[in-house]
N, C-alpha and C. Protein backbone atom coordinates (compact mmCIF):
# COMPACT_ATOMS: atom_id res chain seq x y z
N UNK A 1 -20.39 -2.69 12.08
CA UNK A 1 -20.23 -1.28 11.77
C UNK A 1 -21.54 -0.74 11.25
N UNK A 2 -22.23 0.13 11.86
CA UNK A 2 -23.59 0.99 11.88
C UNK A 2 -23.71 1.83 9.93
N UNK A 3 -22.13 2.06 10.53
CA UNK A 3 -22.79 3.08 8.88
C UNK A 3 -22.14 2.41 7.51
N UNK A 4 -21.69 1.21 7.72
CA UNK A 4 -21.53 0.19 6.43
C UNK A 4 -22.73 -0.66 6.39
N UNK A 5 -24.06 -0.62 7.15
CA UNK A 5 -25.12 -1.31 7.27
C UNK A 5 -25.09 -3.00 8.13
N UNK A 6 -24.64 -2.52 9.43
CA UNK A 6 -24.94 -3.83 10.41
C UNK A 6 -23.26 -4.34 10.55
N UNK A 7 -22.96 -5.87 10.09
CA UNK A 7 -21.71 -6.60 10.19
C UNK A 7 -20.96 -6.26 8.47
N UNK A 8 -21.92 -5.63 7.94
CA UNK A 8 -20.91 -6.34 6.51
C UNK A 8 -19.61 -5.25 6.53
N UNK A 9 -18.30 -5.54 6.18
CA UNK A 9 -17.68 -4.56 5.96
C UNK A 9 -17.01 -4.52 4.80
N UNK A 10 -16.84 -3.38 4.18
CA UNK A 10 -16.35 -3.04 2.83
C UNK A 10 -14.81 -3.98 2.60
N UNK A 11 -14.71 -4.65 1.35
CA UNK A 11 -13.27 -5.18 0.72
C UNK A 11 -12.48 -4.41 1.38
N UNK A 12 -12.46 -2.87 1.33
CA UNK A 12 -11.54 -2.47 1.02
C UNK A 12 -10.74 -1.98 2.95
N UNK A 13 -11.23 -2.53 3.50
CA UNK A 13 -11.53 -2.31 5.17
C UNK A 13 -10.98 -3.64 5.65
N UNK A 14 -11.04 -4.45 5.08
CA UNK A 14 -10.54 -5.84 5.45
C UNK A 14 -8.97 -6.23 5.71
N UNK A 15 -8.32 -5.89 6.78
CA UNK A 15 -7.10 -6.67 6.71
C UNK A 15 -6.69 -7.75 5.93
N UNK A 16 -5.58 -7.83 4.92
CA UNK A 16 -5.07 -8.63 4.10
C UNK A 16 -4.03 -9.52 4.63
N UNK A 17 -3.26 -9.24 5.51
CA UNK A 17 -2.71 -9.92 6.41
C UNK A 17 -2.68 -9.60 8.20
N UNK A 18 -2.07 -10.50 8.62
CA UNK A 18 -2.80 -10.72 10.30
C UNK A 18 -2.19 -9.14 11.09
N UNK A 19 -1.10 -8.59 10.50
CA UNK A 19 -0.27 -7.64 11.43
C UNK A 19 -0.21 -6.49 10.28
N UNK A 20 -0.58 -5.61 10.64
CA UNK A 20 -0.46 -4.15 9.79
C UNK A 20 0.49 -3.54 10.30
N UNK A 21 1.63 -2.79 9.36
CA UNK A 21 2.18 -1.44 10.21
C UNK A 21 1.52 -0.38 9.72
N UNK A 22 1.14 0.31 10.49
CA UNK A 22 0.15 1.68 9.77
C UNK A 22 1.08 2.56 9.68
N UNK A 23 2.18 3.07 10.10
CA UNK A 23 3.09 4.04 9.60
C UNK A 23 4.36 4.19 9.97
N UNK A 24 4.87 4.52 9.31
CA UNK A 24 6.72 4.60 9.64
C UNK A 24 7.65 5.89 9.41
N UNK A 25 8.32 6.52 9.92
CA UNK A 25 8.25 7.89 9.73
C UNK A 25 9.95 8.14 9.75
N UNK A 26 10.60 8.91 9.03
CA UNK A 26 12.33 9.26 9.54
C UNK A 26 11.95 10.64 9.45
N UNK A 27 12.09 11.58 10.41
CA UNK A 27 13.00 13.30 10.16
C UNK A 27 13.27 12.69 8.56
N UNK A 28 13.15 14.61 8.25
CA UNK A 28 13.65 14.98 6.87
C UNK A 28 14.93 14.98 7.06
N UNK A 29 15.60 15.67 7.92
CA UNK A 29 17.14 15.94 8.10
C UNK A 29 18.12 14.59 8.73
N UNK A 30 17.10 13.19 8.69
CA UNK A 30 17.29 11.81 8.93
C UNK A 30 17.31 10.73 7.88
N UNK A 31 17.19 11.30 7.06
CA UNK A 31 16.64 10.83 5.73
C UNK A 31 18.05 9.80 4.99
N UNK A 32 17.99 8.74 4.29
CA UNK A 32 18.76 8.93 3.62
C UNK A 32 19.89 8.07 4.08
N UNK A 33 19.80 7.71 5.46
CA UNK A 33 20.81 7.41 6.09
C UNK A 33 20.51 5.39 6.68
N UNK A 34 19.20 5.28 5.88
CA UNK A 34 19.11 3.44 6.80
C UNK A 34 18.52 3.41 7.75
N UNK A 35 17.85 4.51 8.49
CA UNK A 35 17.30 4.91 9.73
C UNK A 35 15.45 3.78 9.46
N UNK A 36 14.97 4.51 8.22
CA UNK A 36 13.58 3.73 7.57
C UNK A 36 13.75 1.95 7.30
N UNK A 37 14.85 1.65 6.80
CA UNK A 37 15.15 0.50 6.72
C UNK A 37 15.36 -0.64 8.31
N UNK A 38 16.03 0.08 9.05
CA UNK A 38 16.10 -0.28 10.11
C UNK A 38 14.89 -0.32 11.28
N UNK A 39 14.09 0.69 11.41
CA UNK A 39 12.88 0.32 12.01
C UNK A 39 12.40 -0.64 11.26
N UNK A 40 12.07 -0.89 9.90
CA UNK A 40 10.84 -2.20 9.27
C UNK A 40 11.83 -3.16 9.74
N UNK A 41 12.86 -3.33 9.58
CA UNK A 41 13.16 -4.92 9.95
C UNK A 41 13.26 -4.80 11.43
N UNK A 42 13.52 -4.29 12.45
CA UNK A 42 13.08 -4.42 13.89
C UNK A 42 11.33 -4.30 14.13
N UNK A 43 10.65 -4.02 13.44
CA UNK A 43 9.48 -4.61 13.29
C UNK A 43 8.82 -5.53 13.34
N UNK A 44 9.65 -6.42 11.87
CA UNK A 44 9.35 -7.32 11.31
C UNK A 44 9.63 -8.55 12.51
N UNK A 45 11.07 -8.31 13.01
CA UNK A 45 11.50 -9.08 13.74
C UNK A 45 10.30 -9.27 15.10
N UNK A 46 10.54 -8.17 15.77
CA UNK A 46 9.45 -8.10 16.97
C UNK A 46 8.13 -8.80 16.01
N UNK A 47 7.14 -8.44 14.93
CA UNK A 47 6.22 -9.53 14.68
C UNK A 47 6.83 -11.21 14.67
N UNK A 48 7.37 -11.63 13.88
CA UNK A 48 7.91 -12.52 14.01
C UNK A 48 8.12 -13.32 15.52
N UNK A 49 8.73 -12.76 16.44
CA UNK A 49 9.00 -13.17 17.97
C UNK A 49 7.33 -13.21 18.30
N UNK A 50 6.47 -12.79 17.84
CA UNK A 50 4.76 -12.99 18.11
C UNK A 50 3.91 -13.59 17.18
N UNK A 51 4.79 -14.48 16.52
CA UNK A 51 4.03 -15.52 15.81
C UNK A 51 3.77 -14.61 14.15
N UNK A 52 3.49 -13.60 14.03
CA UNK A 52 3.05 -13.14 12.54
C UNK A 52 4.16 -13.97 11.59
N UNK A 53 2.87 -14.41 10.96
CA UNK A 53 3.81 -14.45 9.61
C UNK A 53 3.74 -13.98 8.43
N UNK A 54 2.61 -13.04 8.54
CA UNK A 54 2.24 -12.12 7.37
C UNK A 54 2.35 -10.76 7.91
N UNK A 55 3.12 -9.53 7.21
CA UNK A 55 3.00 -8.07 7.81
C UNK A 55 2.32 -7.28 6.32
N UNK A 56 1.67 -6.69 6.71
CA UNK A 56 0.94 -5.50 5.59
C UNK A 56 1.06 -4.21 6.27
N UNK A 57 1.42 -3.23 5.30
CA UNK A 57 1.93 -1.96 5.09
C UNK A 57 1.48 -1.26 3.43
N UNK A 58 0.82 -0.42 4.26
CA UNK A 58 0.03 0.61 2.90
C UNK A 58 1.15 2.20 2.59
N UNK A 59 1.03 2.25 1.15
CA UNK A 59 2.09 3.59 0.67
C UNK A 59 1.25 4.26 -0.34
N UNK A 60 1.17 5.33 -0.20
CA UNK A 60 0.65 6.19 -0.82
C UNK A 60 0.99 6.04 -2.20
N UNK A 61 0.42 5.74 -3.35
CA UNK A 61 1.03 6.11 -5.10
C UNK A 61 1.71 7.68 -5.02
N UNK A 62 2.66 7.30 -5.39
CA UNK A 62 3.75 8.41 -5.80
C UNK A 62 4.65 9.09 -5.02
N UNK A 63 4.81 7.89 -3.73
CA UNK A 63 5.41 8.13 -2.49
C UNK A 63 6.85 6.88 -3.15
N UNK A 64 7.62 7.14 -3.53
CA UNK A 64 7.96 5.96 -4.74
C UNK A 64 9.89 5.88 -3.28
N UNK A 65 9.87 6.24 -2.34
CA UNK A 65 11.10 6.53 -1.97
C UNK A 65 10.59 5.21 -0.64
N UNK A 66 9.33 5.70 -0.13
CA UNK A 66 8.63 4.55 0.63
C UNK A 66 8.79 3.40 0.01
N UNK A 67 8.14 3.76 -1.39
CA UNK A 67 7.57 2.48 -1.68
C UNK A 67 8.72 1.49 -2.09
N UNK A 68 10.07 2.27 -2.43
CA UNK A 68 11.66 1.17 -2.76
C UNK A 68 11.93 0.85 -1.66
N UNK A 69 11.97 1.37 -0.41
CA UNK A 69 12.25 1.47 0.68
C UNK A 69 11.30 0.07 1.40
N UNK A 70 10.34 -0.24 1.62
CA UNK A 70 9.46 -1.55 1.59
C UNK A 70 10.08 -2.71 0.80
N UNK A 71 9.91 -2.48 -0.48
CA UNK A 71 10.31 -3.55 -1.45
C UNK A 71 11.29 -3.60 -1.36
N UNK A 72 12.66 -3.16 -0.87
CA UNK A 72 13.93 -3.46 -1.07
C UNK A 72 14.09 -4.43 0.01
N UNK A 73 12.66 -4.12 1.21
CA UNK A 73 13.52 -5.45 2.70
C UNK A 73 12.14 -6.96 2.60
N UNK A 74 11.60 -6.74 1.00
CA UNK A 74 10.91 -7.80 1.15
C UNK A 74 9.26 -7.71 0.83
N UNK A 75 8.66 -6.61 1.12
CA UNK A 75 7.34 -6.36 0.97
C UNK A 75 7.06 -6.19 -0.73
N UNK A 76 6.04 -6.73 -1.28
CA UNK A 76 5.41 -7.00 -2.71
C UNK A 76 4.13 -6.05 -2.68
N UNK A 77 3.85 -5.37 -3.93
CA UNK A 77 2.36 -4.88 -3.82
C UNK A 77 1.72 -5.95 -3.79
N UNK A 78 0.28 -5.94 -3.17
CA UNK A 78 -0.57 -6.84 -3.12
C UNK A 78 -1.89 -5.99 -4.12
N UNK A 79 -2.37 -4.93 -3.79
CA UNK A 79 -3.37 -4.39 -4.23
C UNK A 79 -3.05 -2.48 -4.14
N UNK A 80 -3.67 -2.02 -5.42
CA UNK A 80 -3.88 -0.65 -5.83
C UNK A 80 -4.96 0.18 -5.54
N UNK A 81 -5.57 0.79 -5.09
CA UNK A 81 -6.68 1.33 -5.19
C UNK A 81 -6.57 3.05 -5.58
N UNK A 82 -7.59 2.97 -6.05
CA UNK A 82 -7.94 4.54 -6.80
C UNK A 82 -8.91 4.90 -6.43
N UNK A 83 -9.34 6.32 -6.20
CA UNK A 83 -10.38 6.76 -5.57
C UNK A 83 -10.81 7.72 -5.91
N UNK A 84 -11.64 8.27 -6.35
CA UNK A 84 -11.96 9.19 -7.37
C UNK A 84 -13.27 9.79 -7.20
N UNK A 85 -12.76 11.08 -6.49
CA UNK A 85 -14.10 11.86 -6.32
C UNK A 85 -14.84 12.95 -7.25
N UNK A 86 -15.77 12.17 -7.63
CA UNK A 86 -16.30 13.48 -8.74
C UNK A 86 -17.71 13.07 -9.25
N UNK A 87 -18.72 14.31 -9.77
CA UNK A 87 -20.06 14.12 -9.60
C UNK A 87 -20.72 12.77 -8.48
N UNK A 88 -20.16 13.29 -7.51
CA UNK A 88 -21.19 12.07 -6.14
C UNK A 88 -20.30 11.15 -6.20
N UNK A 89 -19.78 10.37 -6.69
CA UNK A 89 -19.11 9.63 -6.69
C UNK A 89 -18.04 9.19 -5.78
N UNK A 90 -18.25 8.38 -4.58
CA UNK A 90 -16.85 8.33 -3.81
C UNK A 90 -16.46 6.64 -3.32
N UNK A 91 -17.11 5.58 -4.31
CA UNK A 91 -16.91 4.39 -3.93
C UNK A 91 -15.52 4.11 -4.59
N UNK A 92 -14.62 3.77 -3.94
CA UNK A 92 -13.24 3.11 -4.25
C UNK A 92 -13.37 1.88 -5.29
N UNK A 93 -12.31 2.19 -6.18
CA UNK A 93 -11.64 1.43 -7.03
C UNK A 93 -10.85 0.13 -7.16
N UNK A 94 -10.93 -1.04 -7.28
CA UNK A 94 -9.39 -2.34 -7.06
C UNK A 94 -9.29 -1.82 -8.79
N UNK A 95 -8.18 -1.63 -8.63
CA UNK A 95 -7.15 -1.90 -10.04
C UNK A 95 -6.07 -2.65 -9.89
């Protein structure tokens, strides 16, 4: 990567496990009903049938309906980050 300077790439860029889901979505007027629960574990499953045995999935802080919604079929935080833009400042945080 050119504008992280050559091969190195930032911690925070690094896949933590082998299979990411980058996003998962229900209708508002879908909500509520097991619809969110049911895609991650037909997910999970389809990884699984392809060998993963690790899945990572990122949630926004204060998205807290996601984030029970994950942890209730199994997923653990692994890592926090904070990011905090102010006077120049825009290198990310591990907390």
């Amino acid at each position: 990567m050119e504008l992280w300077g050559g091969d190195l790439q930032p911690f925070f860029l690094t896949p933590q496990a082998s299979w990411i889901i980058e996003n998962v979505a229900v209708l508002p007027e879908a909500r509520g009903r097991g619809f969110g629960k049911a895609l991650l574990r037909a997910l999970l499953e389809k990884g699984q049938s392809q060998q993963h045995t690790f899945a990572g999935i990122m949630v926004i802080n204060g998205n807290n309906v996601a984030r029970h919604t994950y942890e209730s079929i199994g997923f653990k935080p692994y890592q926090t980050f904070v990011f905090r833009i102010s006077r120049g400042d825009r290198s990310p945080r591990k907390s």
